[in-house]
N, C-alpha and C. Protein backbone atom coordinates (compact mmCIF):
# COMPACT_ATOMS: atom_id res chain seq x y z
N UNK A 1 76.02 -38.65 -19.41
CA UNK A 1 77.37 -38.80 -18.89
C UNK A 1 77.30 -38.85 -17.37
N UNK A 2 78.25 -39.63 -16.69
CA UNK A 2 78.37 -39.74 -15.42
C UNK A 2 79.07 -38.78 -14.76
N UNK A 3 78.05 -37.69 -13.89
CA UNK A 3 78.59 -36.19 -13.78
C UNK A 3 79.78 -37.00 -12.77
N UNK A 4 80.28 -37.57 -12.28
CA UNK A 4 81.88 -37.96 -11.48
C UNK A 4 82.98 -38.36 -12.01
N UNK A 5 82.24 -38.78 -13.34
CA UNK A 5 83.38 -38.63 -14.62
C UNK A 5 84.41 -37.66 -14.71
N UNK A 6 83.74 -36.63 -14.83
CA UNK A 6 84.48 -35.26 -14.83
C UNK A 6 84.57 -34.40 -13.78
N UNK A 7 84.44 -34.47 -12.68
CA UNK A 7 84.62 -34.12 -11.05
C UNK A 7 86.34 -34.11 -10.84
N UNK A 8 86.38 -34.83 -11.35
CA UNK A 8 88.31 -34.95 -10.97
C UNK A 8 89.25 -34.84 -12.51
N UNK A 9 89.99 -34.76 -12.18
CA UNK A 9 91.26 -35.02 -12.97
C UNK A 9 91.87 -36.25 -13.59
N UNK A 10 92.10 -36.90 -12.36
CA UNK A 10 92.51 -38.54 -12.72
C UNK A 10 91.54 -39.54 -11.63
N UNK A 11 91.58 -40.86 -11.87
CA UNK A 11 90.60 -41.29 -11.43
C UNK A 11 91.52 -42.57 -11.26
N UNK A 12 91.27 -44.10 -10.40
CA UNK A 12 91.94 -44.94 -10.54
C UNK A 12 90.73 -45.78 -10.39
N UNK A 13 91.55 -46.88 -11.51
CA UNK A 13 90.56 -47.71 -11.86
C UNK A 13 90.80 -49.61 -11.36
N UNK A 14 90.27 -49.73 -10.64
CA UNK A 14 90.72 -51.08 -10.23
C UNK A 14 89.69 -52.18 -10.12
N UNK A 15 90.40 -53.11 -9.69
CA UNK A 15 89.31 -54.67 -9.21
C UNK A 15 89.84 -54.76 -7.56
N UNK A 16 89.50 -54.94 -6.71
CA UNK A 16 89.63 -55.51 -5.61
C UNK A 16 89.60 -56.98 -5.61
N UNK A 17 90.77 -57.57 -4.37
CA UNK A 17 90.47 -58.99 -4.47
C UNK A 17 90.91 -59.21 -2.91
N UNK A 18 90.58 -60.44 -2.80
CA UNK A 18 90.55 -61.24 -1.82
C UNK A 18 90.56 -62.56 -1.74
N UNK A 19 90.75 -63.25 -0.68
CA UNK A 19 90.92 -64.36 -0.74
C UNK A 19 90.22 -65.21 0.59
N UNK A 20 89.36 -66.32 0.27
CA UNK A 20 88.64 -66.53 1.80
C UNK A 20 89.11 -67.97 1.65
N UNK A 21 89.53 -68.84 2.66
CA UNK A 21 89.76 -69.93 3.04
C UNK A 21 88.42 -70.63 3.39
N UNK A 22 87.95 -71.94 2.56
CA UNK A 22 86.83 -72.73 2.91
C UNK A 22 87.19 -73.74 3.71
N UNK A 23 86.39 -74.73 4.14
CA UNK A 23 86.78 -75.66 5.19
C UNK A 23 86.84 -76.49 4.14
N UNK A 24 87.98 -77.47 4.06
CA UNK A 24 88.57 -78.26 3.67
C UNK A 24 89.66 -77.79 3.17
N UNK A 25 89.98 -76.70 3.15
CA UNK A 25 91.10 -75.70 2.90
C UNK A 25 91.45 -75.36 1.45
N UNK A 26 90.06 -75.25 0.53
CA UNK A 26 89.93 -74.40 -0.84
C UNK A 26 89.82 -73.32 -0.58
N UNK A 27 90.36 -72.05 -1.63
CA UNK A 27 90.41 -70.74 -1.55
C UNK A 27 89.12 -70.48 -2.57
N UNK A 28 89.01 -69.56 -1.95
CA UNK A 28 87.67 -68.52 -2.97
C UNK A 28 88.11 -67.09 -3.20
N UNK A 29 88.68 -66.72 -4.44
CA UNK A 29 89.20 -65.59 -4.63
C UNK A 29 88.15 -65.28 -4.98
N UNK A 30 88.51 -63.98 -4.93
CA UNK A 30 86.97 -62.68 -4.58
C UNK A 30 87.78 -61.40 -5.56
N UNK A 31 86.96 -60.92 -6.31
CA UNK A 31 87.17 -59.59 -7.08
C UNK A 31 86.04 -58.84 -7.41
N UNK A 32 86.37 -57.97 -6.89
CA UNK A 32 85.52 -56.58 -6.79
C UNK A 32 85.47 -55.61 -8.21
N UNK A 33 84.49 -55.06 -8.36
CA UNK A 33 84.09 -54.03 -9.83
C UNK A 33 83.60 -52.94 -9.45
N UNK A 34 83.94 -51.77 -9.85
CA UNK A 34 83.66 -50.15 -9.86
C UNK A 34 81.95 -50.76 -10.23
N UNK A 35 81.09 -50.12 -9.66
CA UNK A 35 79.64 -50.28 -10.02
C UNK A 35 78.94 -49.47 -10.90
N UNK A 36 80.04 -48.09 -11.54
CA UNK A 36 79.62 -47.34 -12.58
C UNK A 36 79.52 -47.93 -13.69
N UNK A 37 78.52 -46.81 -14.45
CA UNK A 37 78.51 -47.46 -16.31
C UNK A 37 80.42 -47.53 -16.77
N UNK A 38 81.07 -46.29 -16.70
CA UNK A 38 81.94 -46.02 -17.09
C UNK A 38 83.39 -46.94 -17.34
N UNK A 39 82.70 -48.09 -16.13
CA UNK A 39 83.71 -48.97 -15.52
C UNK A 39 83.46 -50.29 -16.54
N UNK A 40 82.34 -50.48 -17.49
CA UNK A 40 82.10 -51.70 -17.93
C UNK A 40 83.51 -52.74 -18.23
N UNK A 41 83.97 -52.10 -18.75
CA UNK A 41 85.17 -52.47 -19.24
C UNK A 41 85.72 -53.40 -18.21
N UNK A 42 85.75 -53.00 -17.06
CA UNK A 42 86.48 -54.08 -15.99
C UNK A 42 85.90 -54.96 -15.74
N UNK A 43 84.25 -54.71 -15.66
CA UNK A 43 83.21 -55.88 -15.22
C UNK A 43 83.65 -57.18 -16.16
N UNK A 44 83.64 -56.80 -17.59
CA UNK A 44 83.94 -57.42 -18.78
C UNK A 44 85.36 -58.26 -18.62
N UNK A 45 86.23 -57.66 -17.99
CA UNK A 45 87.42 -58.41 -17.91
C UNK A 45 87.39 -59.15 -16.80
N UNK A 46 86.89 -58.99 -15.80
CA UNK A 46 86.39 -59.56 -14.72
C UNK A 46 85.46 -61.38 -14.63
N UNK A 47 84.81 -60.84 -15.55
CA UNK A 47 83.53 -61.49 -15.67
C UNK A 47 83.91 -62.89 -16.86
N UNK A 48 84.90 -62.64 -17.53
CA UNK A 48 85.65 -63.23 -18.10
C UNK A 48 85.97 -64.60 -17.93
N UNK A 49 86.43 -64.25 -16.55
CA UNK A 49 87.87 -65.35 -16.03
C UNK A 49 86.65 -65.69 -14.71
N UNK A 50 85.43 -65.64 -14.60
CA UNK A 50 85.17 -65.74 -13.22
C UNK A 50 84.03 -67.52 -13.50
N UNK A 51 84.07 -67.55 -12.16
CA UNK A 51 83.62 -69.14 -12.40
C UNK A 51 81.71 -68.71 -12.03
N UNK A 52 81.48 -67.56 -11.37
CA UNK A 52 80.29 -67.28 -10.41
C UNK A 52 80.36 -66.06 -9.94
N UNK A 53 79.39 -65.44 -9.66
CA UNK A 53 79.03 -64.06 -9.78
C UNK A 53 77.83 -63.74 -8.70
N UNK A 54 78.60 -62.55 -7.79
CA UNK A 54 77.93 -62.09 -6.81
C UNK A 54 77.47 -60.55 -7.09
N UNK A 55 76.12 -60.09 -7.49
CA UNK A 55 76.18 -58.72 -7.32
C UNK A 55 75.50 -58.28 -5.82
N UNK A 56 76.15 -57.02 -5.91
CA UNK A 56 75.94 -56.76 -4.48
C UNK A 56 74.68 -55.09 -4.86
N UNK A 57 73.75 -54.99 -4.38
CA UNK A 57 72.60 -54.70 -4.67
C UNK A 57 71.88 -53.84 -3.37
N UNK A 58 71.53 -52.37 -3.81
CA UNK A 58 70.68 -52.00 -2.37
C UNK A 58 68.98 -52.08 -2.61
N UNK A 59 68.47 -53.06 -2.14
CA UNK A 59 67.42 -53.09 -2.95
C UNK A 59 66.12 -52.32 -2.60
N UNK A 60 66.70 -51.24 -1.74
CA UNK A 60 65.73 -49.79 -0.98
C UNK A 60 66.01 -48.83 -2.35
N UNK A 61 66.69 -48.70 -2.95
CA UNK A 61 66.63 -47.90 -3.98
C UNK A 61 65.59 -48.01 -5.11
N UNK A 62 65.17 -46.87 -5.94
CA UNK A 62 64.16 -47.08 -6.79
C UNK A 62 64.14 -48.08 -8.07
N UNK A 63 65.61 -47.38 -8.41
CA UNK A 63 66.00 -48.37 -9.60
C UNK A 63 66.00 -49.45 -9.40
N UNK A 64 66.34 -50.58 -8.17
CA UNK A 64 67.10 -51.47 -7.73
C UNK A 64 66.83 -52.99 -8.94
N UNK A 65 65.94 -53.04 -8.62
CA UNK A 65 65.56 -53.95 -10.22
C UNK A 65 65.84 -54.05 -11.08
N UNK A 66 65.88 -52.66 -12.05
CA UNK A 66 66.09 -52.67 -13.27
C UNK A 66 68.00 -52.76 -13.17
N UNK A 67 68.53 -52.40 -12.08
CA UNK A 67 69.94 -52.20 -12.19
C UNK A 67 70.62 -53.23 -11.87
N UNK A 68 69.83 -54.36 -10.91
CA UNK A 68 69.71 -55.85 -10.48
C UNK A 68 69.59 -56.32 -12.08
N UNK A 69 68.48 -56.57 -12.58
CA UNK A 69 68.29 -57.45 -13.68
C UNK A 69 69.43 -56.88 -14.96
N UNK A 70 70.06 -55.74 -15.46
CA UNK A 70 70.83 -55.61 -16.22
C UNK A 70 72.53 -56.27 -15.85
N UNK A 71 72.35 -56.37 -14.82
CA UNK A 71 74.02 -56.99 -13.96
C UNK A 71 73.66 -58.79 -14.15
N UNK A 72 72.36 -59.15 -14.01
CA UNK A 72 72.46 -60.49 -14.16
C UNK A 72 72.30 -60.40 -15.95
N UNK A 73 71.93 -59.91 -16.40
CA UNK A 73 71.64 -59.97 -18.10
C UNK A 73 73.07 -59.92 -18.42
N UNK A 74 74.05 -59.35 -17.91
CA UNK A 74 75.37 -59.15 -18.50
C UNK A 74 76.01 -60.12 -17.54
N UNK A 75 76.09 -60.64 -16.66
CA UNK A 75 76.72 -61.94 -16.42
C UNK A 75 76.11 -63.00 -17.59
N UNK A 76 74.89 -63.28 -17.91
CA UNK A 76 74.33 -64.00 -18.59
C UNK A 76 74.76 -64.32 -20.26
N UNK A 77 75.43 -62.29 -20.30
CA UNK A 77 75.55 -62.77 -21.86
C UNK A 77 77.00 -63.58 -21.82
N UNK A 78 77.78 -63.38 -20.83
CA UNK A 78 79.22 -64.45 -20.92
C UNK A 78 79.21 -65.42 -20.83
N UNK A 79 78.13 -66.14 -19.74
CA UNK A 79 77.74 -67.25 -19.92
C UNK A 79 76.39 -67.77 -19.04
N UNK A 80 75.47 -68.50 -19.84
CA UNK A 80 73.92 -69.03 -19.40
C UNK A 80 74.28 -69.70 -18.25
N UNK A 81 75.20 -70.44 -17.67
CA UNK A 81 75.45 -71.57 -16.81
C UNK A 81 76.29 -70.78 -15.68
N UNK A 82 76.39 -69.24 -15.26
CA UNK A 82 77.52 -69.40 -14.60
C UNK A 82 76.54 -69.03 -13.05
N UNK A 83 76.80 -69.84 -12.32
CA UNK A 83 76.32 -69.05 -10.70
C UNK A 83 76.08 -67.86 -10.68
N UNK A 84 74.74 -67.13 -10.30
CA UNK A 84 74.94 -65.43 -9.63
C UNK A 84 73.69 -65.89 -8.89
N UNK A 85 74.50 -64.83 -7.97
CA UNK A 85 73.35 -64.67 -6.67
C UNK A 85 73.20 -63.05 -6.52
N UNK A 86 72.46 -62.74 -6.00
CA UNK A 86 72.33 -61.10 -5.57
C UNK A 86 72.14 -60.84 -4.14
N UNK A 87 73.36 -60.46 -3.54
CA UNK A 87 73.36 -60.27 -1.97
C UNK A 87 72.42 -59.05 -1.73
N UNK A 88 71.89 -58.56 -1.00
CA UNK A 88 71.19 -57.21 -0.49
C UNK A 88 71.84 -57.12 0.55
N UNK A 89 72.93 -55.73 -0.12
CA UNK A 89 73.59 -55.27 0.82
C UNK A 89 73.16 -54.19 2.00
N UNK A 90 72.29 -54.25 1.68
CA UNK A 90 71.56 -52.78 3.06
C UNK A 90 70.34 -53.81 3.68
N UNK A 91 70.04 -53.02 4.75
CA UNK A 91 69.24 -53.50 5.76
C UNK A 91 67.27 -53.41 4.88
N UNK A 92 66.86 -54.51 4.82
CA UNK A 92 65.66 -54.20 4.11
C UNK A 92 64.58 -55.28 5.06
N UNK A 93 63.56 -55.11 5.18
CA UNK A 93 62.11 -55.87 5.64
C UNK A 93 61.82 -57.08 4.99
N UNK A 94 61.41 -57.96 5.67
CA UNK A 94 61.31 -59.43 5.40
C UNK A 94 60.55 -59.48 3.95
N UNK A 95 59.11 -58.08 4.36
CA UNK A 95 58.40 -58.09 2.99
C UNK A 95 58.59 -57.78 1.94
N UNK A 96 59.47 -56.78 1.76
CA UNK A 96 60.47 -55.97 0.62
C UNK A 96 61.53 -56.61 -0.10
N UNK A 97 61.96 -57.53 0.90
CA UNK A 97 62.71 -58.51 0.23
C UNK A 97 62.36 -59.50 -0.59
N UNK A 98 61.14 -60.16 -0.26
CA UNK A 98 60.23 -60.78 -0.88
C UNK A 98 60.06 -60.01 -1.94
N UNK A 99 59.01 -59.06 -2.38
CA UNK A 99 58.85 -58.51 -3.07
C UNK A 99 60.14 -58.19 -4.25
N UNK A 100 60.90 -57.75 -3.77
CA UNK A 100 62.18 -57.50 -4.72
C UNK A 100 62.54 -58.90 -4.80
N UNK A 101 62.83 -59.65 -4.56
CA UNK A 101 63.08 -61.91 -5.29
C UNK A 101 61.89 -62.13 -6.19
N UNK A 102 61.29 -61.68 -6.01
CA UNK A 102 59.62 -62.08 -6.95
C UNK A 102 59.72 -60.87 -8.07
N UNK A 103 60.09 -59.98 -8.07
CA UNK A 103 60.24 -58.90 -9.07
C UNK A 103 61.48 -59.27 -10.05
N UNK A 104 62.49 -59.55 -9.42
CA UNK A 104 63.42 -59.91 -10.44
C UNK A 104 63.10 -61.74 -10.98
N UNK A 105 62.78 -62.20 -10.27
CA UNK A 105 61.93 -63.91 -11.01
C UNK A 105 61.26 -63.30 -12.07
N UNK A 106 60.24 -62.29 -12.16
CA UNK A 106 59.34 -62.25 -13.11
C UNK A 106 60.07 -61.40 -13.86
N UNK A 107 60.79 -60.19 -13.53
CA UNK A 107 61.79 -59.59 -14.87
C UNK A 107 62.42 -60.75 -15.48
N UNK A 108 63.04 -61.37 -15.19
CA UNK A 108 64.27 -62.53 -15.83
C UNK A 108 63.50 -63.78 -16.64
N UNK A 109 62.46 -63.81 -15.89
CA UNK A 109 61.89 -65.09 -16.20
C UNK A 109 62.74 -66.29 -15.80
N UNK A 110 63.51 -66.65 -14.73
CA UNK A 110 63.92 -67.65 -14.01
C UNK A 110 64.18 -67.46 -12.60
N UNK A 111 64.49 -67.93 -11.41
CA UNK A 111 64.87 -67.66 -10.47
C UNK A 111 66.16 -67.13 -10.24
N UNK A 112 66.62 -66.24 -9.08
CA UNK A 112 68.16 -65.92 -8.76
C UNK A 112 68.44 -65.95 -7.18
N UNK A 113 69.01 -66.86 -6.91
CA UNK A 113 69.17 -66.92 -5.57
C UNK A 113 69.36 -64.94 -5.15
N UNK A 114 68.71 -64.87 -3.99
CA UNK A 114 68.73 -63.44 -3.31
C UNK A 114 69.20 -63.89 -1.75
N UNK A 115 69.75 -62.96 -1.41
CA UNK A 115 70.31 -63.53 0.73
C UNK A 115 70.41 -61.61 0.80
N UNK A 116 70.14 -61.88 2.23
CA UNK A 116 70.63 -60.53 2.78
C UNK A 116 71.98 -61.12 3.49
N UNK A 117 72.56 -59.28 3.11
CA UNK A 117 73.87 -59.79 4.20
C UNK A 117 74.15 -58.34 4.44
N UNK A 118 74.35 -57.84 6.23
CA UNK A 118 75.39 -56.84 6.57
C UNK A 118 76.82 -57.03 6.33
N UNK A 119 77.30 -56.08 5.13
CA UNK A 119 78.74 -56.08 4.43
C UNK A 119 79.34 -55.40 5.46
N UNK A 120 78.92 -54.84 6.47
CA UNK A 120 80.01 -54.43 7.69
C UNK A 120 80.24 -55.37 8.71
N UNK A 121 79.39 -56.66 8.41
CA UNK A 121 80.08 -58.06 9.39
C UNK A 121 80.32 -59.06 8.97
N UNK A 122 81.44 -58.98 9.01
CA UNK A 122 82.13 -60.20 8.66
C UNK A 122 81.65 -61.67 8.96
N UNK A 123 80.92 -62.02 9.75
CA UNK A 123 80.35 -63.64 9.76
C UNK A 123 79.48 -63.35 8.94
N UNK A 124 78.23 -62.47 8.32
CA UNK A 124 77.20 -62.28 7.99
C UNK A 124 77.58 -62.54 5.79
N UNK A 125 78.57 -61.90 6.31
CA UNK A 125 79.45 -61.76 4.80
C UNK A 125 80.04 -63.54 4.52
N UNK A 126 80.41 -64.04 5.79
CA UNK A 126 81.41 -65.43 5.35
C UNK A 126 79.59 -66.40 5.29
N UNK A 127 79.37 -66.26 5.84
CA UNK A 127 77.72 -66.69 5.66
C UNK A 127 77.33 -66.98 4.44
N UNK A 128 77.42 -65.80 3.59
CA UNK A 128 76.69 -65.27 2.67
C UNK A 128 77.92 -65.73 1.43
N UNK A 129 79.00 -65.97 1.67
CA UNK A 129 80.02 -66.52 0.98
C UNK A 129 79.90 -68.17 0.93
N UNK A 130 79.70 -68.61 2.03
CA UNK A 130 79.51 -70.02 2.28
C UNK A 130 78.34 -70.38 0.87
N UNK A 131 77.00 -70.12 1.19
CA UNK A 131 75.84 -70.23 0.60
C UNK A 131 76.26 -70.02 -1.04
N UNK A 132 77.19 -68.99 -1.70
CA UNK A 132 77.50 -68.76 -2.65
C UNK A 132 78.44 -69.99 -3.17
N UNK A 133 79.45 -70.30 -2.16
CA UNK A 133 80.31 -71.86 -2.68
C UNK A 133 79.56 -72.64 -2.94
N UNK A 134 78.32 -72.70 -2.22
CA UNK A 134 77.42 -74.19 -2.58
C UNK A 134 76.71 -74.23 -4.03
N UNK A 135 76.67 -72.52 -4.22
CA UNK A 135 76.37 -72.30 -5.99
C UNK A 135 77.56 -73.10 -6.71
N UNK A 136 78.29 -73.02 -6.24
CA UNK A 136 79.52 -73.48 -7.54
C UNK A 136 79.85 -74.82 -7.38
N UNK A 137 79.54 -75.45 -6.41
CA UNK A 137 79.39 -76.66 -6.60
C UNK A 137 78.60 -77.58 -7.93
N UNK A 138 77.84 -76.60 -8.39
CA UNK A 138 76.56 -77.42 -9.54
C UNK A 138 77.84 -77.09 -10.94
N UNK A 139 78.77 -76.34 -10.81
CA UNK A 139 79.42 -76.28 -11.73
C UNK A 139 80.68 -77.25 -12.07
């Protein structure tokens, strides 16, 4: 059980969204997912209605792989064809990064686009959004 489960009383459960303006003036709505087990349920409703799929990933952590490759396995089971990329949201080494893109290629057995991006800057983020539209273009 997820000891924050039971830490509180009531808990609120949401999606975050957003909206980014592309050049030619298409929108890219953006929705956000609780990253707990507990939350599947939203990922699921989420994941649903979505055209492409960004997980956002610290890939200095131990797990980071196995918790990387189960987020693309469950985008996967909704659908084989849909865009995901995996941003690395924390600051990591040119070599580590490597290493973690080559670790999840050989978990998955296919490639997954990987980018770093600082989520506390905003060009780094519209960057890293840009590169993700050009995923959905193949769709």
């Amino acid at each position: 059980m997820d000891p924050s489960s039971v830490a509180k009383e009531s808990t609120t459960v949401g999606a975050d969204f957003g909206v980014v303006e592309l050049d030619g003036g298409e929108q890219l709505h953006i929705y956000g997912s609780p990253g707990q087990d507990r939350f599947d349920f939203v990922r699921g409703w989420l994941l649903s209605m979505s055209i492409g799929v960004i997980v956002m990933i610290d890939a200095n952590q131990p797990d980071a792989i196995q918790v990387a490759t189960q987020y693309i396995r469950t985008v996967l089971s909704v659908s084989e064809s849909m865009p995901c990329m995996l941003l690395q949201a924390r600051p990591i080494s040119a070599e580590a990064a490597d290493r973690f893109a080559s670790a999840i290629t050989n978990v998955l057995g296919m490639p997954v686009a990987v980018i770093a991006a600082d989520v506390r800057e905003k060009s780094q983020m519209l960057d890293a959004l840009d590169i993700f539209s050009s995923l959905l273009v193949t769709i």
